[in-house]
PDB file of N, CA and C in Angstrom:
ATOM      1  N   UNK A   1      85.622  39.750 237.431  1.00  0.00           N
ATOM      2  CA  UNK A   1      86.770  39.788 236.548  1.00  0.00           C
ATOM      3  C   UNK A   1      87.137  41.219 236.200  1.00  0.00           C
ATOM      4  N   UNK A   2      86.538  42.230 235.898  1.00  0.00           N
ATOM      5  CA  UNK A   2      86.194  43.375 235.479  1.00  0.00           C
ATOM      6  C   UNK A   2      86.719  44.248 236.872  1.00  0.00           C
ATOM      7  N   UNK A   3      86.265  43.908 237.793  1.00  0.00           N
ATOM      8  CA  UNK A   3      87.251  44.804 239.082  1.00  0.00           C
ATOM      9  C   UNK A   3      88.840  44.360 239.097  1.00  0.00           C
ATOM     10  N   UNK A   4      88.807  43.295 238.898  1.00  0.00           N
ATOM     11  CA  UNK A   4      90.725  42.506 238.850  1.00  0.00           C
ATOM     12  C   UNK A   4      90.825  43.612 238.289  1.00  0.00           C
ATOM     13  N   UNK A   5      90.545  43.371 237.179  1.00  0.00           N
ATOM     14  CA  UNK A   5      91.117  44.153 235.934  1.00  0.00           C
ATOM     15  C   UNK A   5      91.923  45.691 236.422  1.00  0.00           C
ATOM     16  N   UNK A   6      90.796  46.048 236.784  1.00  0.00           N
ATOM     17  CA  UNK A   6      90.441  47.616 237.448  1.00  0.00           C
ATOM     18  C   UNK A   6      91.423  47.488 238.512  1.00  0.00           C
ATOM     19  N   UNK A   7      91.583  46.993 239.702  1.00  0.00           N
ATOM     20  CA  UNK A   7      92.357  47.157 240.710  1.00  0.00           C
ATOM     21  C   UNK A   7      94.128  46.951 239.897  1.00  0.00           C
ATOM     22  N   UNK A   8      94.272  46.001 239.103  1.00  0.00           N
ATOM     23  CA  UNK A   8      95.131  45.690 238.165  1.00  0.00           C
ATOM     24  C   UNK A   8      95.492  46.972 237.815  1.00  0.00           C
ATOM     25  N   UNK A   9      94.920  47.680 237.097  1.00  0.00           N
ATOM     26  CA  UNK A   9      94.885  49.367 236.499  1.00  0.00           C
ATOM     27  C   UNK A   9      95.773  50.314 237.124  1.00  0.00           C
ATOM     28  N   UNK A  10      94.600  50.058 238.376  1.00  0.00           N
ATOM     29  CA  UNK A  10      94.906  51.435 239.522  1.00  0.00           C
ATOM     30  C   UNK A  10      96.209  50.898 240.388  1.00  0.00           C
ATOM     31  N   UNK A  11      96.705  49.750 240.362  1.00  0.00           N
ATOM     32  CA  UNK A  11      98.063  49.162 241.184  1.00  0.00           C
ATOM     33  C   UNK A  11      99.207  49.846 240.021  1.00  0.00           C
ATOM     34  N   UNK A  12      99.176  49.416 238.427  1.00  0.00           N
ATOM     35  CA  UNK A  12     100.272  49.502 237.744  1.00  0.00           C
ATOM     36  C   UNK A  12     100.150  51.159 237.860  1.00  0.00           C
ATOM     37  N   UNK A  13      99.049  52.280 237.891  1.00  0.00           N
ATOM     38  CA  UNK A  13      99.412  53.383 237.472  1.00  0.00           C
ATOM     39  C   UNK A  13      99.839  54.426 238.916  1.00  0.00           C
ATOM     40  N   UNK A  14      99.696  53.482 240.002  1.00  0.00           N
ATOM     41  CA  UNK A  14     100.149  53.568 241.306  1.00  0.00           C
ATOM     42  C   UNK A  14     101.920  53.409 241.271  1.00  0.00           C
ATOM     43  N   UNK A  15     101.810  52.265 241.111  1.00  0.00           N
ATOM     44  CA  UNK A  15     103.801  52.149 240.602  1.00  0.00           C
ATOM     45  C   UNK A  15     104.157  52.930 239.728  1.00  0.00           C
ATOM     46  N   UNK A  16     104.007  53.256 238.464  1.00  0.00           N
ATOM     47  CA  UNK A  16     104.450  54.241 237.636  1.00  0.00           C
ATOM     48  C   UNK A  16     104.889  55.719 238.153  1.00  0.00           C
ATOM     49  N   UNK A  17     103.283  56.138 239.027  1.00  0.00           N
ATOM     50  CA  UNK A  17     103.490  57.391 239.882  1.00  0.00           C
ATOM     51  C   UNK A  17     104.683  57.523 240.571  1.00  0.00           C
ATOM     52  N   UNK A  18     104.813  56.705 241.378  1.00  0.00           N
ATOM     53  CA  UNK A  18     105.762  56.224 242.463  1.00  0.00           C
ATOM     54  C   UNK A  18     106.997  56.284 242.058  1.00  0.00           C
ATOM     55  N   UNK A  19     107.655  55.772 240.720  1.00  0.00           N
ATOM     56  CA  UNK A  19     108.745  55.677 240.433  1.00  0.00           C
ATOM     57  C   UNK A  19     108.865  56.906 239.171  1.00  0.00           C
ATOM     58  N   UNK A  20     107.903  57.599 238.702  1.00  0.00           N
ATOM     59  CA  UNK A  20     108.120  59.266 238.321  1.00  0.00           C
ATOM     60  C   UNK A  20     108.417  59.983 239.151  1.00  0.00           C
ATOM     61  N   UNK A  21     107.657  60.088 240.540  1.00  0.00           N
ATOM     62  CA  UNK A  21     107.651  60.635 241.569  1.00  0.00           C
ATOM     63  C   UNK A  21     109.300  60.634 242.506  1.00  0.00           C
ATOM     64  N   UNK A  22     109.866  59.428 242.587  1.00  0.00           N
ATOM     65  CA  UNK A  22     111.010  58.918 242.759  1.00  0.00           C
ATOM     66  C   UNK A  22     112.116  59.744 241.838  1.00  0.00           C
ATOM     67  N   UNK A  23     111.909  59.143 240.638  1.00  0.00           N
ATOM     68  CA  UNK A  23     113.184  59.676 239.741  1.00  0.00           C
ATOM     69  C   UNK A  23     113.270  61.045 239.597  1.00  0.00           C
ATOM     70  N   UNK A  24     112.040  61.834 239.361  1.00  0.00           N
ATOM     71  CA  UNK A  24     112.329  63.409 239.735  1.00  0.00           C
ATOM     72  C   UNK A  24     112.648  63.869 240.948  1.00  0.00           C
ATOM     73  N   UNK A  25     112.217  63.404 242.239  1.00  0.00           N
ATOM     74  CA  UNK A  25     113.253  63.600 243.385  1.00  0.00           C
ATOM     75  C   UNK A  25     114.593  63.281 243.264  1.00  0.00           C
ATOM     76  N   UNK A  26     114.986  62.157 242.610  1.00  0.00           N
ATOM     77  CA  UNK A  26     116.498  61.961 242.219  1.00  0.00           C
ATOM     78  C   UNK A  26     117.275  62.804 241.483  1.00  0.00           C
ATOM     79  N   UNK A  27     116.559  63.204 240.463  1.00  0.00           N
ATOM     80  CA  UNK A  27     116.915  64.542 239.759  1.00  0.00           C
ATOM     81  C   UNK A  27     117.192  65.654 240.106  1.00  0.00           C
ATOM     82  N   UNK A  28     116.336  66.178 241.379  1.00  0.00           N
ATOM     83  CA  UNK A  28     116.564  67.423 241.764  1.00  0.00           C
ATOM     84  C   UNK A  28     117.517  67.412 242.988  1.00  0.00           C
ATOM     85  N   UNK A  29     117.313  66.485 243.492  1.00  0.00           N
ATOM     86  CA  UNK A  29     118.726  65.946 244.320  1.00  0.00           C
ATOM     87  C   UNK A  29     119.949  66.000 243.605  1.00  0.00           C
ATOM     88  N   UNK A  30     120.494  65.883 242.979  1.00  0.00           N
ATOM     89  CA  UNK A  30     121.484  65.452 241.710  1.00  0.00           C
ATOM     90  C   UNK A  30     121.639  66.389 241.230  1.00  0.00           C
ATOM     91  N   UNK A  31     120.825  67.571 240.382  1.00  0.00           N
ATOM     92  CA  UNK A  31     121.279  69.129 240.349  1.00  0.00           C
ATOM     93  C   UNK A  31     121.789  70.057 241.339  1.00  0.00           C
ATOM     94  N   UNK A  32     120.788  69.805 242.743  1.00  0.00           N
ATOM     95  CA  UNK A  32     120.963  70.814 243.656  1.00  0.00           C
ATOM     96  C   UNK A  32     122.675  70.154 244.420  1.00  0.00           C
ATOM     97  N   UNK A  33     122.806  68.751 244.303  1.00  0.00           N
ATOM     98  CA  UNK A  33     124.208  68.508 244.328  1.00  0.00           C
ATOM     99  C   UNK A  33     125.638  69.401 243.000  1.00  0.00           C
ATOM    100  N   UNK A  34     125.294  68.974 242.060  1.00  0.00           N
ATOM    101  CA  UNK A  34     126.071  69.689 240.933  1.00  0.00           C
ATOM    102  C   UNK A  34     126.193  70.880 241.021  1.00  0.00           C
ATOM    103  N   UNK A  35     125.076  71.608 241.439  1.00  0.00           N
ATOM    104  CA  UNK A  35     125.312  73.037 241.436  1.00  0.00           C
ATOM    105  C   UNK A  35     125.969  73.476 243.075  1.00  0.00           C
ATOM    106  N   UNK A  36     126.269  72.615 243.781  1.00  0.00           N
ATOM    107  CA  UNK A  36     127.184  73.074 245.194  1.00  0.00           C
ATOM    108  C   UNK A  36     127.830  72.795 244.782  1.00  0.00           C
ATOM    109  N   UNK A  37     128.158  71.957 244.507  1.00  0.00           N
ATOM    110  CA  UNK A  37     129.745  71.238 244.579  1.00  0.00           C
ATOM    111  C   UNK A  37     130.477  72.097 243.289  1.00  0.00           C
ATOM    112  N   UNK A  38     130.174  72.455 242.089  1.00  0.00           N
ATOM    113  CA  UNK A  38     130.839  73.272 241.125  1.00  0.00           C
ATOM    114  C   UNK A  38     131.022  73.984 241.864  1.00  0.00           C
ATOM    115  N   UNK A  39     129.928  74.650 241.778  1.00  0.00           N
ATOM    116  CA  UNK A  39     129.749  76.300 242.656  1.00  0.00           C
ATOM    117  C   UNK A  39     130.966  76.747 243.939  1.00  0.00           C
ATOM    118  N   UNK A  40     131.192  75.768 244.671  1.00  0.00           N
ATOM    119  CA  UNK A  40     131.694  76.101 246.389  1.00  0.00           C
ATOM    120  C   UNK A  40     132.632  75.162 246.343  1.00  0.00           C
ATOM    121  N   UNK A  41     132.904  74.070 245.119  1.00  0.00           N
ATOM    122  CA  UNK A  41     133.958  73.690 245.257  1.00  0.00           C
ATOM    123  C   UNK A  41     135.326  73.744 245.291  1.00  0.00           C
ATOM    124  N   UNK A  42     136.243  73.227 246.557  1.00  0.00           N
ATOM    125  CA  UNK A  42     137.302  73.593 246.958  1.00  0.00           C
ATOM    126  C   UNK A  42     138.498  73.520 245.816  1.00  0.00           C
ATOM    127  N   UNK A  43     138.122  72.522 244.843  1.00  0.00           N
ATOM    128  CA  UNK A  43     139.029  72.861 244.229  1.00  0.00           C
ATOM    129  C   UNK A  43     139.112  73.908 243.169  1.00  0.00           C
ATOM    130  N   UNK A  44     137.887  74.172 242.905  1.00  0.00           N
ATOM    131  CA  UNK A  44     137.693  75.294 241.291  1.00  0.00           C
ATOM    132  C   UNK A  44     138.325  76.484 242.619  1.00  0.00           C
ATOM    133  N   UNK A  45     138.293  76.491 243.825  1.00  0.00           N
ATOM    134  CA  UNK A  45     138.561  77.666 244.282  1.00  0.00           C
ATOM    135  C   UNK A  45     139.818  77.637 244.773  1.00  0.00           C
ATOM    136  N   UNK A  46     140.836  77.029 244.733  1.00  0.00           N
ATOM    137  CA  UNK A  46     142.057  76.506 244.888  1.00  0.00           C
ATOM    138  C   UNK A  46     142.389  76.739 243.773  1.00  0.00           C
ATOM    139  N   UNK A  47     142.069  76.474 242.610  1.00  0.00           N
ATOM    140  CA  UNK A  47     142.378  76.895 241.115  1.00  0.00           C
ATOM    141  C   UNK A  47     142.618  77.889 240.418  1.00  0.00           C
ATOM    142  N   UNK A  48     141.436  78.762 241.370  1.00  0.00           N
ATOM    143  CA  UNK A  48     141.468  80.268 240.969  1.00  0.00           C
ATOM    144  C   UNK A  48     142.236  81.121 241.723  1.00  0.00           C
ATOM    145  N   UNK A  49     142.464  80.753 243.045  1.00  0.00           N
ATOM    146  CA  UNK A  49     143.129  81.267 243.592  1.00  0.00           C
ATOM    147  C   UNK A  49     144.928  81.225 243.286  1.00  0.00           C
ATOM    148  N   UNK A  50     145.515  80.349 242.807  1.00  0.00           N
ATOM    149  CA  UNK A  50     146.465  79.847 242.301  1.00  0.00           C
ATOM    150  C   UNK A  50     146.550  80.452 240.971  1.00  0.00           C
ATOM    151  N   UNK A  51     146.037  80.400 240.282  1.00  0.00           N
ATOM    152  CA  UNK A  51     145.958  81.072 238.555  1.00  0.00           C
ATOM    153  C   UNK A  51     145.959  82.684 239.004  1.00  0.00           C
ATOM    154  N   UNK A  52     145.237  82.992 239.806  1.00  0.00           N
ATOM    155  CA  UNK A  52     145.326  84.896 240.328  1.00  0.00           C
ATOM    156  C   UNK A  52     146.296  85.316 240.658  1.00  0.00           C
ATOM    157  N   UNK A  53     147.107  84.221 241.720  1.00  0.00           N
ATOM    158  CA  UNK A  53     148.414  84.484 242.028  1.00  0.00           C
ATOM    159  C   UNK A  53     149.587  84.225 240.644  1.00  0.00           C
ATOM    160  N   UNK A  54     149.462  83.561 239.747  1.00  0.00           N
ATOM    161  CA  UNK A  54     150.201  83.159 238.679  1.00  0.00           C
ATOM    162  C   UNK A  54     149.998  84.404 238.104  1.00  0.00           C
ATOM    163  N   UNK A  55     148.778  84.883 237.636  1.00  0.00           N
ATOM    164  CA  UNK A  55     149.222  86.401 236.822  1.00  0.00           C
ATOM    165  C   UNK A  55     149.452  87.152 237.699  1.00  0.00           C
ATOM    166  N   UNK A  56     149.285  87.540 239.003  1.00  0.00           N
ATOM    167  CA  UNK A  56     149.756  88.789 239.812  1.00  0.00           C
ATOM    168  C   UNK A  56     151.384  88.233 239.481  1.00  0.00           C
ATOM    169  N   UNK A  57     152.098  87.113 239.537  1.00  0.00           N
ATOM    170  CA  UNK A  57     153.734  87.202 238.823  1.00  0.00           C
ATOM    171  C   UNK A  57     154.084  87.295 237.754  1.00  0.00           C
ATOM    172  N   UNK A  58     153.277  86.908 236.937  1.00  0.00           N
ATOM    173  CA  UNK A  58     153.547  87.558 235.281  1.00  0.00           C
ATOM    174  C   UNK A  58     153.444  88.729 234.860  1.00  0.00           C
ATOM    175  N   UNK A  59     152.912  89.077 235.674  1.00  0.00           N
ATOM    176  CA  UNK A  59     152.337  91.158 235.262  1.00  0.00           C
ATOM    177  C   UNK A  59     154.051  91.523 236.119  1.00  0.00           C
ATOM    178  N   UNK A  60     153.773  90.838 237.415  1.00  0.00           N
ATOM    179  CA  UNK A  60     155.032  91.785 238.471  1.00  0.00           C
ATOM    180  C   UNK A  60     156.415  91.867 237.574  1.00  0.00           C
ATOM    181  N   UNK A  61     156.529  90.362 237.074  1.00  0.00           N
ATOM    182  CA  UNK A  61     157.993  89.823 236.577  1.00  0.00           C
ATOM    183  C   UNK A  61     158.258  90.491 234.665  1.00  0.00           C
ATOM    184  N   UNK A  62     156.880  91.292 234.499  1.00  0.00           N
ATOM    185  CA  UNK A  62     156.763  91.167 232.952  1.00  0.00           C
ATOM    186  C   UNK A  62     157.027  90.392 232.118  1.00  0.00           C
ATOM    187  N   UNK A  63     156.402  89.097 232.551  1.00  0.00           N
ATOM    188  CA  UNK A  63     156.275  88.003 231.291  1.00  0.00           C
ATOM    189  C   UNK A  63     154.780  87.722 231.153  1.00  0.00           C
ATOM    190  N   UNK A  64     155.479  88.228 229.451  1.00  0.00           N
ATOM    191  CA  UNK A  64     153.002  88.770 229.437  1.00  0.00           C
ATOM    192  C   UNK A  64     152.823  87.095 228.282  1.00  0.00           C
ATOM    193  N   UNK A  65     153.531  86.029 228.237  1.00  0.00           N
ATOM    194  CA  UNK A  65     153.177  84.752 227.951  1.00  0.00           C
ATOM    195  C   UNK A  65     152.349  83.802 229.145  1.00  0.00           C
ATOM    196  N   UNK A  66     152.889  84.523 230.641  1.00  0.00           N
ATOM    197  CA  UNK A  66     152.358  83.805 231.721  1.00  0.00           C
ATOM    198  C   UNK A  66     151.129  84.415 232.196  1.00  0.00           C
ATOM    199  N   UNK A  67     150.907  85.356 231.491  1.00  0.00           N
ATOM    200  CA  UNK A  67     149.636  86.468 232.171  1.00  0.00           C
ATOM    201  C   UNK A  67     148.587  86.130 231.151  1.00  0.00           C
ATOM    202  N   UNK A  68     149.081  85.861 229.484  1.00  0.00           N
ATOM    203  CA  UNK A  68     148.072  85.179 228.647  1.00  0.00           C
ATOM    204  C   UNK A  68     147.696  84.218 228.685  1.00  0.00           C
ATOM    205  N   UNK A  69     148.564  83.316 229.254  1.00  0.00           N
ATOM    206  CA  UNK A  69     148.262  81.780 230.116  1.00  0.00           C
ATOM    207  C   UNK A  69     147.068  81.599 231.057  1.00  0.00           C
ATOM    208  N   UNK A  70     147.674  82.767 231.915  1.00  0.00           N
ATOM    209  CA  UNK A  70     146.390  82.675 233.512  1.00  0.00           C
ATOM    210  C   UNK A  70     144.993  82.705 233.001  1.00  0.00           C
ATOM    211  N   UNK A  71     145.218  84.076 232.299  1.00  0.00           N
ATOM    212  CA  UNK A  71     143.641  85.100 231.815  1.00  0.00           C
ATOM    213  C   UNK A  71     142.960  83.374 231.237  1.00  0.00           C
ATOM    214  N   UNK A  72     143.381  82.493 230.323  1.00  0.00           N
ATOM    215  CA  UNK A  72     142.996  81.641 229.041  1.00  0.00           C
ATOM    216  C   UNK A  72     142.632  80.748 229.979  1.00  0.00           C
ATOM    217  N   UNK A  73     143.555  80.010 231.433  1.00  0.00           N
ATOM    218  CA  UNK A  73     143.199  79.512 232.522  1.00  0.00           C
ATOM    219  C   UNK A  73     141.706  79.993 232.851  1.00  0.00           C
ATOM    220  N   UNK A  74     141.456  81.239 233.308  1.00  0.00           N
ATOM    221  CA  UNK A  74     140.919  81.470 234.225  1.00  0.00           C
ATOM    222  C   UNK A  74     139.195  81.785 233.322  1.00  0.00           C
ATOM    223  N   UNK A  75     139.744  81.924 232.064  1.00  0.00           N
ATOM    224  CA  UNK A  75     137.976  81.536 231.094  1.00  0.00           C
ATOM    225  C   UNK A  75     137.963  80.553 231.647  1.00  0.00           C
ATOM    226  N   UNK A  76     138.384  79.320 230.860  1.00  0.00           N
ATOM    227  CA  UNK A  76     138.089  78.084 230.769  1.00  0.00           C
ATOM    228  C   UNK A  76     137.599  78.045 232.068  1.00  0.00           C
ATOM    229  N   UNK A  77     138.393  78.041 233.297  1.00  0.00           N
ATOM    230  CA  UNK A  77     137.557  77.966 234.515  1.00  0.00           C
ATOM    231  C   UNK A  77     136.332  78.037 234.830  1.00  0.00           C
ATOM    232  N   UNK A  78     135.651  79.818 234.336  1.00  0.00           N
ATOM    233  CA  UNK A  78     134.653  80.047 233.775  1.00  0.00           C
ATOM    234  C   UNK A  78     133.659  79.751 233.377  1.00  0.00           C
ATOM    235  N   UNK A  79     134.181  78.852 232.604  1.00  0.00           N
ATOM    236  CA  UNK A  79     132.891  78.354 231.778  1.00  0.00           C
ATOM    237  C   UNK A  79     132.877  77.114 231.607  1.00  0.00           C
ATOM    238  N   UNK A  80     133.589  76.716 232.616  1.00  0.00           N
ATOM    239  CA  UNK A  80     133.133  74.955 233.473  1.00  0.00           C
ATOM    240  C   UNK A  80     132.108  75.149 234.602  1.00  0.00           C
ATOM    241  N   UNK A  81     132.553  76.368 235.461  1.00  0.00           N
ATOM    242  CA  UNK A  81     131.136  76.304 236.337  1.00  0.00           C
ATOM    243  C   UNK A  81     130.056  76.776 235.843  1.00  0.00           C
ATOM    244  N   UNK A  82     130.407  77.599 234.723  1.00  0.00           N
ATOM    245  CA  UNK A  82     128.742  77.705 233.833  1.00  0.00           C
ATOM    246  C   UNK A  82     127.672  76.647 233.486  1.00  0.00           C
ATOM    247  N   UNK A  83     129.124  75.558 232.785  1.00  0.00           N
ATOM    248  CA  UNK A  83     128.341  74.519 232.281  1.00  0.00           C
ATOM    249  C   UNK A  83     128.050  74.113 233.559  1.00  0.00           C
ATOM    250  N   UNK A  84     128.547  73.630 234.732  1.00  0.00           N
ATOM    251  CA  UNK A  84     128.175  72.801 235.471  1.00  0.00           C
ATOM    252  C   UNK A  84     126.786  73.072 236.012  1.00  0.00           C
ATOM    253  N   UNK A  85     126.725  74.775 236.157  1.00  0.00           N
ATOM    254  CA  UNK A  85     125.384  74.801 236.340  1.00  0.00           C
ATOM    255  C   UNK A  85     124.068  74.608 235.514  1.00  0.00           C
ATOM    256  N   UNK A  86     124.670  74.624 234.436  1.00  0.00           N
ATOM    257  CA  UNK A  86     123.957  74.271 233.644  1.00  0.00           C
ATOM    258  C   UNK A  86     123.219  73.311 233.653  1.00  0.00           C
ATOM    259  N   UNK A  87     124.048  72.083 233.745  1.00  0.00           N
ATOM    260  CA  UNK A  87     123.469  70.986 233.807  1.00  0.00           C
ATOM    261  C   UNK A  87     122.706  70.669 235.210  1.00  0.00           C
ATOM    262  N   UNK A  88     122.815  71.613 236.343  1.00  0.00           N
ATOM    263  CA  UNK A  88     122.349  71.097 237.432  1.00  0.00           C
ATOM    264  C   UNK A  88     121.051  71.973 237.500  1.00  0.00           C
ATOM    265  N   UNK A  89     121.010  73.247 236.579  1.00  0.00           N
ATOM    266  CA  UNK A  89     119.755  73.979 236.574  1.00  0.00           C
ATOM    267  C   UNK A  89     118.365  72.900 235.634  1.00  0.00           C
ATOM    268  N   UNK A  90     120.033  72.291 234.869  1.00  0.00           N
ATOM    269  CA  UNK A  90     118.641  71.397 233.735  1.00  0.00           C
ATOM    270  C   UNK A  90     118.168  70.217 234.638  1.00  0.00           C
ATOM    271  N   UNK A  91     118.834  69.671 235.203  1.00  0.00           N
ATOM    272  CA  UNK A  91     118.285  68.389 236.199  1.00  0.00           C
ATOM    273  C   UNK A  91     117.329  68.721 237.359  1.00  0.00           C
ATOM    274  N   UNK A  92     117.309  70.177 237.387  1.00  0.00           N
ATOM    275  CA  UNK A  92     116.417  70.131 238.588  1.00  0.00           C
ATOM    276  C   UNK A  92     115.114  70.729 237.740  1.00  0.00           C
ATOM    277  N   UNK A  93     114.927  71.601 236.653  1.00  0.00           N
ATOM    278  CA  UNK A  93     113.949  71.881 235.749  1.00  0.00           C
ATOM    279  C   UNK A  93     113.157  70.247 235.693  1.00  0.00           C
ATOM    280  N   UNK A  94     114.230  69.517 235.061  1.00  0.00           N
ATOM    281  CA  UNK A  94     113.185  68.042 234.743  1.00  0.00           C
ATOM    282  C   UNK A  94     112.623  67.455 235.746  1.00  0.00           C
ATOM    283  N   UNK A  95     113.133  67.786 236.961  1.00  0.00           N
ATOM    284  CA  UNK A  95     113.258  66.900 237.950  1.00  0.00           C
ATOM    285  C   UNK A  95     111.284  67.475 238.906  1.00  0.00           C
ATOM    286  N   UNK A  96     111.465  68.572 238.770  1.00  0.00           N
ATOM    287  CA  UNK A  96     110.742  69.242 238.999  1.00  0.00           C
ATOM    288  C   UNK A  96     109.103  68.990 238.401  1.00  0.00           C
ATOM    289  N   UNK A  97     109.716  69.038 236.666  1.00  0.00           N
ATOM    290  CA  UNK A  97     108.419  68.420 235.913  1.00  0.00           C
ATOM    291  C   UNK A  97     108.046  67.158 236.153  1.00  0.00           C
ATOM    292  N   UNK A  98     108.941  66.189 236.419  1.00  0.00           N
ATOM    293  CA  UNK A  98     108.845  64.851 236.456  1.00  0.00           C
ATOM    294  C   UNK A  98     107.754  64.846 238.068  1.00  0.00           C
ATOM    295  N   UNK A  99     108.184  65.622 238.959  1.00  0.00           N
ATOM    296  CA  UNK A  99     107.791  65.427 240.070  1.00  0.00           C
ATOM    297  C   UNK A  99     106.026  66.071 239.994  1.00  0.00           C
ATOM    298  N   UNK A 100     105.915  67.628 239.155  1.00  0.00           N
ATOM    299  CA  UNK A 100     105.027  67.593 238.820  1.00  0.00           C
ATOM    300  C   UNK A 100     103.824  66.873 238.204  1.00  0.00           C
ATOM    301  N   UNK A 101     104.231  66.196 237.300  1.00  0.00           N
ATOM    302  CA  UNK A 101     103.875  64.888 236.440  1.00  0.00           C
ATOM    303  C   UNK A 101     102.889  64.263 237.315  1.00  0.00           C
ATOM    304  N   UNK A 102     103.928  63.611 238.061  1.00  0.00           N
ATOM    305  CA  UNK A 102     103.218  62.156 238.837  1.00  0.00           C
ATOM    306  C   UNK A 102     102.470  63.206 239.875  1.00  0.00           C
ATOM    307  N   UNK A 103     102.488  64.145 240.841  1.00  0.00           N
ATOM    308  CA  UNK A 103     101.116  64.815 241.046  1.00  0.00           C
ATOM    309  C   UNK A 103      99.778  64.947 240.247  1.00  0.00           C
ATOM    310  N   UNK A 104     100.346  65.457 238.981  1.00  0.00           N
ATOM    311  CA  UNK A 104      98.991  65.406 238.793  1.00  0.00           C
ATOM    312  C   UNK A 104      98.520  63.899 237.676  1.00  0.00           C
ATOM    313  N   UNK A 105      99.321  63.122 238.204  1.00  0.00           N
ATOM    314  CA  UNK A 105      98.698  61.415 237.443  1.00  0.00           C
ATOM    315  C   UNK A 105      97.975  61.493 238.975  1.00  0.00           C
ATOM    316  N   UNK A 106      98.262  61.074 239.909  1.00  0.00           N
ATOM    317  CA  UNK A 106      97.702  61.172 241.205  1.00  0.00           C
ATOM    318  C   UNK A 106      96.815  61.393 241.568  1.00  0.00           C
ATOM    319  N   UNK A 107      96.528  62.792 241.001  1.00  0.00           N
ATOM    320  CA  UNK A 107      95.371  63.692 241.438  1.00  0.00           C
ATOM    321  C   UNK A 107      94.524  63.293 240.077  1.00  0.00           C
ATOM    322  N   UNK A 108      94.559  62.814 239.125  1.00  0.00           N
ATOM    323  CA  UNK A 108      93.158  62.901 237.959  1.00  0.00           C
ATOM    324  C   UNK A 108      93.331  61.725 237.569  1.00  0.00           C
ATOM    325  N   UNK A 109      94.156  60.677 238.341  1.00  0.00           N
ATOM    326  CA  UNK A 109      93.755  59.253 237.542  1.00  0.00           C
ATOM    327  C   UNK A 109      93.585  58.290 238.978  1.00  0.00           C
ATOM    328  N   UNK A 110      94.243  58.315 239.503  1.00  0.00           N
ATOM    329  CA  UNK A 110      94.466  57.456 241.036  1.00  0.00           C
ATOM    330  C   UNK A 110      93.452  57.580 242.217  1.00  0.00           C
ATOM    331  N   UNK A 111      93.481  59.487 242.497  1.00  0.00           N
ATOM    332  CA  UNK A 111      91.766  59.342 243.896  1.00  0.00           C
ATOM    333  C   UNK A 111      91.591  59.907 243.192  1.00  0.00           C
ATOM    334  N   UNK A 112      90.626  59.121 242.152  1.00  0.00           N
ATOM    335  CA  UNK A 112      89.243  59.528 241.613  1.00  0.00           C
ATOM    336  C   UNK A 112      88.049  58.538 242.419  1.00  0.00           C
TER     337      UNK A 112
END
């Protein structure tokens, strides 16, 4: 009865591993996605490129309402791919620990 038990043990903390092990690969998958796709994406760069050209005509034409426009554009831009990395630096940090984690459940609870 006492081995059930035990094999019982070592099966549930086998699955647990498995699906820590899992979800932090999902995680770091999922950042290292967020942070391309902000990063190299066609449209933030279509955006910027378009807003650069919008103040190179507001400066040319001297209308400095369309050049305070771009500049206010082109933060915000800014500091969307900041955040974005942000969040994809934080998903792969957890993702990382998570993956760490279930190594070492593995290694000091499972082959013992």
């Amino acid at each position: 009865m006492i081995e059930l038990m035990e094999m019982d043990y070592q099966f549930i903390l086998l699955v647990m591993d498995a699906a820590i092990f899992c979800l932090g690969a999902v995680m770091v998958l999922i950042g290292l996605g967020i942070l391309v796709k902000k990063g190299f994406g066609t449209e933030v760069q279509n955006l910027a490129a378009t807003t650069a050209k919008l103040a190179q005509k507001g400066i040319a034409d001297d209308i400095s309402g369309l050049v305070g426009n771009a500049s206010v554009l082109m933060n915000a831009l800014q500091e969307m791919v900041k955040t974005a990395g942000g969040i994809g630096a934080f998903l792969i940090l957890f993702g990382g620990i998570f993956i760490a984690g279930s190594l070492l459940l593995l290694v000091e609870y499972i082959l013992v």
